[in-house]
C-alpha atoms as a PDB file:
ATOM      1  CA  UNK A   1     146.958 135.100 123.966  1.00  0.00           C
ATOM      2  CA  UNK A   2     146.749 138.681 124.331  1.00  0.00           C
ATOM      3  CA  UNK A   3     149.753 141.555 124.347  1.00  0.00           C
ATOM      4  CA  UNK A   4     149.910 141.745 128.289  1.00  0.00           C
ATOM      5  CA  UNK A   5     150.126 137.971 128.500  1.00  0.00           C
ATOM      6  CA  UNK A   6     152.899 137.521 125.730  1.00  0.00           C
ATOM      7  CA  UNK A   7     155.197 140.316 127.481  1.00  0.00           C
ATOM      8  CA  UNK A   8     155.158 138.335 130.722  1.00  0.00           C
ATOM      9  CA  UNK A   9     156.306 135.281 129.215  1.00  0.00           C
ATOM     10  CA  UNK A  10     160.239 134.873 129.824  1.00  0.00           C
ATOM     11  CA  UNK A  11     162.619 135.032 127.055  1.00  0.00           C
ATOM     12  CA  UNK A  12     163.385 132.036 124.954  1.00  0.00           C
ATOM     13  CA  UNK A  13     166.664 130.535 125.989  1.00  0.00           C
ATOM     14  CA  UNK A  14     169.033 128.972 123.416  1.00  0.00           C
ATOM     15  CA  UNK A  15     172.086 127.020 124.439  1.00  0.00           C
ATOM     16  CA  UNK A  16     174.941 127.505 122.444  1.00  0.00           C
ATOM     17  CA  UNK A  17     178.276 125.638 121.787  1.00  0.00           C
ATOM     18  CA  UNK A  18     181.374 127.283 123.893  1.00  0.00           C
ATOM     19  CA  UNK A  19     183.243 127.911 120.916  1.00  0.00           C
ATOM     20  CA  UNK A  20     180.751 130.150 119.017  1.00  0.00           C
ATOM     21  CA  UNK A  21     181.585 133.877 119.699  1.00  0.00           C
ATOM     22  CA  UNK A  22     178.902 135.231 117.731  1.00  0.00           C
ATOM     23  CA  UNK A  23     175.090 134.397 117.108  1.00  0.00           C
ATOM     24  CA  UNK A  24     172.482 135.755 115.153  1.00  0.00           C
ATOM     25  CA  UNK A  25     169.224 136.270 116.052  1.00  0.00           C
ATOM     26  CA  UNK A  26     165.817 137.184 114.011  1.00  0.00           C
ATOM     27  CA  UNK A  27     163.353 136.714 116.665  1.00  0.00           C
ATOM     28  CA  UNK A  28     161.855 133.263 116.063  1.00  0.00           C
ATOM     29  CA  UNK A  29     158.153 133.254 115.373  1.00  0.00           C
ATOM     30  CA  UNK A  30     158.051 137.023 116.160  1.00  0.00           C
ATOM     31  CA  UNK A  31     160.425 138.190 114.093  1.00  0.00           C
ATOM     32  CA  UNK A  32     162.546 141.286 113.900  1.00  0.00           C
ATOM     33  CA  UNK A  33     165.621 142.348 111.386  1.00  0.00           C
ATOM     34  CA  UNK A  34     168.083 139.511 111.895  1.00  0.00           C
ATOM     35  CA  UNK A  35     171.186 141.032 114.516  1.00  0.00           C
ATOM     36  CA  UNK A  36     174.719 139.757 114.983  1.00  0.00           C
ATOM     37  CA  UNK A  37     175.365 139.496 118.296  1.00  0.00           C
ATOM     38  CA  UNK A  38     178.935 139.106 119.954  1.00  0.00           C
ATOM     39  CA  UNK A  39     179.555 137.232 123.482  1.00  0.00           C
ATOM     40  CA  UNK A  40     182.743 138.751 123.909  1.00  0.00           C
ATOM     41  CA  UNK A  41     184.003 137.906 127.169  1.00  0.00           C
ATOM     42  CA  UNK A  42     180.315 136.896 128.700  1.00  0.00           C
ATOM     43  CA  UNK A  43     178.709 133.513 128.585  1.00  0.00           C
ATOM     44  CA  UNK A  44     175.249 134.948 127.689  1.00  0.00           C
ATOM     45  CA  UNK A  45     174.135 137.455 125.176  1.00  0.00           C
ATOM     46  CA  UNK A  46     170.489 139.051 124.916  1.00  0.00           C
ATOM     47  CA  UNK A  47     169.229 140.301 121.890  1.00  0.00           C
ATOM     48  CA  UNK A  48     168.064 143.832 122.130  1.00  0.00           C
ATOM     49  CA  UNK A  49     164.949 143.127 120.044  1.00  0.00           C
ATOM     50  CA  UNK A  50     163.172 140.108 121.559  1.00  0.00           C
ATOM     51  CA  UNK A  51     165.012 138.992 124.584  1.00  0.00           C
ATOM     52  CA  UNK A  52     166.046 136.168 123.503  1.00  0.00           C
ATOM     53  CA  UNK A  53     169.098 134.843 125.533  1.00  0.00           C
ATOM     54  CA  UNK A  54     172.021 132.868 123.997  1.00  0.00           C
ATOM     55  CA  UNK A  55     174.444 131.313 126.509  1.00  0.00           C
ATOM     56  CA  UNK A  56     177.566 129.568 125.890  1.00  0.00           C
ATOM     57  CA  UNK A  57     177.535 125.486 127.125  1.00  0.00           C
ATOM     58  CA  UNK A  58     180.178 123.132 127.134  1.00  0.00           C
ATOM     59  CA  UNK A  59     180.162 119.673 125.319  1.00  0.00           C
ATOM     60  CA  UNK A  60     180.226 118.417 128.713  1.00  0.00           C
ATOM     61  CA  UNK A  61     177.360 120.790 130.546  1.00  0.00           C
ATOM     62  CA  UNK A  62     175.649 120.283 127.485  1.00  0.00           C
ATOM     63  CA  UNK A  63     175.522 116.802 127.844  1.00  0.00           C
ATOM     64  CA  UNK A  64     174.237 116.915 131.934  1.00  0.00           C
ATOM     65  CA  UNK A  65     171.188 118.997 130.693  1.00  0.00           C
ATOM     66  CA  UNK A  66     169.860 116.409 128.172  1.00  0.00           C
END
């Protein structure tokens, strides 16, 4: 897989218990310096670096998915 093709892949998605308000992220198999990121009053946070978007789930949404 070549640069061009890897940039037009869509960010990895990780779900997220609704009580967490912070993550941290070190970019997976890419990797990057790890970041602390906050949710604050959003249910989704990207990371800055990869893309890489946490969102908040409920127990019970959580459970629907799966």
């Amino acid at each position: 897989m070549n640069i061009s093709e890897r940039m037009m892949e869509p960010p990895e998605i990780v779900e997220i218990d609704s009580s967490v308000s912070t993550v941290a992220c070190d970019g997976g198999a890419m990797g990057h310096p790890v970041v602390y990121l906050c949710f604050d009053d959003k249910d989704y946070v990207d990371c800055y670096y990869c893309g890489r978007r946490f969102v908040r789930i409920s127990p019970v949404d959580k459970a629907a998915h799966h």
